[in-house]
Protein backbone atom coordinates (compact mmCIF):
# COMPACT_ATOMS: atom_id res chain seq x y z
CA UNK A 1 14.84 -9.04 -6.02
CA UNK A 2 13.20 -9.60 -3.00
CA UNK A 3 14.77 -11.03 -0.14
CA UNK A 4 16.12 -9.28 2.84
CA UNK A 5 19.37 -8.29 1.32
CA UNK A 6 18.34 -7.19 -1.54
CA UNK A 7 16.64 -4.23 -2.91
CA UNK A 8 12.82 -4.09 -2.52
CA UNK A 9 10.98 -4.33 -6.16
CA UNK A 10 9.28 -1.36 -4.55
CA UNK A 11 12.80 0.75 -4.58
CA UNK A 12 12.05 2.89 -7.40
CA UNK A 13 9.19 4.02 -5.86
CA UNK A 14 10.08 4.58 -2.38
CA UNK A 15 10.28 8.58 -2.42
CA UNK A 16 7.01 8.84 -3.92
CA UNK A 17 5.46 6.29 -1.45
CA UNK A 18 7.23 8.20 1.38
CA UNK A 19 5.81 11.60 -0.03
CA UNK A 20 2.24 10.46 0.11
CA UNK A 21 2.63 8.40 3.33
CA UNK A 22 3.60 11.93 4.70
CA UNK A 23 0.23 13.30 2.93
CA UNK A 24 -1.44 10.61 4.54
CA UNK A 25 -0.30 11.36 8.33
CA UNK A 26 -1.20 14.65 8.01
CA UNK A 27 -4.39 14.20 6.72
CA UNK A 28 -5.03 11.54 9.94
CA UNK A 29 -3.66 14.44 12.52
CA UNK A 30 -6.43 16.82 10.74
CA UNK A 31 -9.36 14.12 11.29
CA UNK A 32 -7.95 13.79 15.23
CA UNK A 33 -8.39 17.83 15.22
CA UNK A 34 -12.17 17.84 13.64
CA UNK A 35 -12.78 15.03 16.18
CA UNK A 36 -11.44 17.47 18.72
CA UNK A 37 -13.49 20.43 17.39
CA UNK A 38 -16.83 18.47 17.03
CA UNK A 39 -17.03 18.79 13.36
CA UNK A 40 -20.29 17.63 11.47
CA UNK A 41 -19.97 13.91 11.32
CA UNK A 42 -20.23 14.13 6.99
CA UNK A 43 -17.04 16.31 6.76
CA UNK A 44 -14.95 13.67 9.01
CA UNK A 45 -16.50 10.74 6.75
CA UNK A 46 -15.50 12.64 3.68
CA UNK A 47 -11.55 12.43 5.23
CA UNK A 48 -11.90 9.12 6.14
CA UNK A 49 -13.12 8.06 2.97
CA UNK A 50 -9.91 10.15 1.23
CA UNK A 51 -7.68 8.69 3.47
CA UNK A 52 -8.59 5.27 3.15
CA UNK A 53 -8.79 5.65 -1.07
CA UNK A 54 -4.70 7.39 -0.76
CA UNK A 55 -3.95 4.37 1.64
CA UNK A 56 -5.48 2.05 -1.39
CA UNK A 57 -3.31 3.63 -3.78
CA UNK A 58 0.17 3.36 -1.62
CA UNK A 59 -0.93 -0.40 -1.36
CA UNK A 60 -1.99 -0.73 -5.18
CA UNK A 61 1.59 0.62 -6.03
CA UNK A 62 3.17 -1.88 -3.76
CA UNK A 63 1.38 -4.83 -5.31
CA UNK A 64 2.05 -4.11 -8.48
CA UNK A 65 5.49 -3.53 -7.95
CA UNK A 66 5.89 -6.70 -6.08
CA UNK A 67 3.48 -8.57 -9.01
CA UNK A 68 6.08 -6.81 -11.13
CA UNK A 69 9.04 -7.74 -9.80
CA UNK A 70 9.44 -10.08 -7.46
CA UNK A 71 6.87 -12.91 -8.80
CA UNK A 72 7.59 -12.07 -12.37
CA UNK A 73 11.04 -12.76 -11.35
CA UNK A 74 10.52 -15.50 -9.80
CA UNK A 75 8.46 -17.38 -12.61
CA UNK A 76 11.07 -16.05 -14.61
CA UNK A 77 13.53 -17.77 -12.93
CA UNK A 78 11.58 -20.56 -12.41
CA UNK A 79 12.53 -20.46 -8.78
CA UNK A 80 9.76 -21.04 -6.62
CA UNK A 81 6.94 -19.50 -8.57
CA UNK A 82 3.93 -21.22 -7.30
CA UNK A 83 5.21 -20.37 -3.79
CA UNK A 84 5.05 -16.67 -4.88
CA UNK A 85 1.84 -16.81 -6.93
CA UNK A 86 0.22 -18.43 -3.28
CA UNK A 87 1.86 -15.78 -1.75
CA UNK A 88 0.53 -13.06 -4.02
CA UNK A 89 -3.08 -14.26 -3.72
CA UNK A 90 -3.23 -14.34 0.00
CA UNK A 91 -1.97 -10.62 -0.11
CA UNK A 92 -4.42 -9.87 -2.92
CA UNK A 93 -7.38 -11.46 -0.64
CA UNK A 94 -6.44 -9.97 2.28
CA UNK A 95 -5.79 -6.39 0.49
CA UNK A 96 -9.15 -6.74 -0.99
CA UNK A 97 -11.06 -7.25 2.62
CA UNK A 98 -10.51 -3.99 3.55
């Protein structure tokens, strides 16, 4: 399910993901304009806090989808699952940093 050619284990997903993607740009252009309009410093935090928690979620989905699909395929399979579990926990540590 997941190599080049073939459908991301994300798929099903993908116009939701776009739709708050979208939600998310726009809500970046609107901190650049309070930057622009010397806002109070709280009321940009407060966006940048919300934008950071939707980018969370579009990353949680795509995790789980990939935990989901392609590594539950994978053991499933038996084809190369402790490449994909290694694979999965670098992502996980390096989604967790932020």
């Amino acid at each position: 399910m997941c190599p080049e050619h073939t459908r991301h284990s994300y798929a099903p997903h993908r116009e939701d993901l776009l739709r708050r993607l979208r939600r998310i740009e726009g809500q970046v252009r609107g901190l650049q304009k309070m930057i622009e309009e010397d806002r109070y410093c709280v009321d940009i935090l407060v966006q940048v806090s919300a934008v950071k928690s939707a980018l969370h979620q579009v990353g949680l989905t795509i995790l789980e989808s990939h935990t989901r699909g392609c590594v539950a395929d994978a053991l499933a399979n038996r084809d190369h699952g402790d490449e994909k579990i290694d694979e999965l926990m670098d992502v996980i540590r390096q989604f967790t940093r932020s």
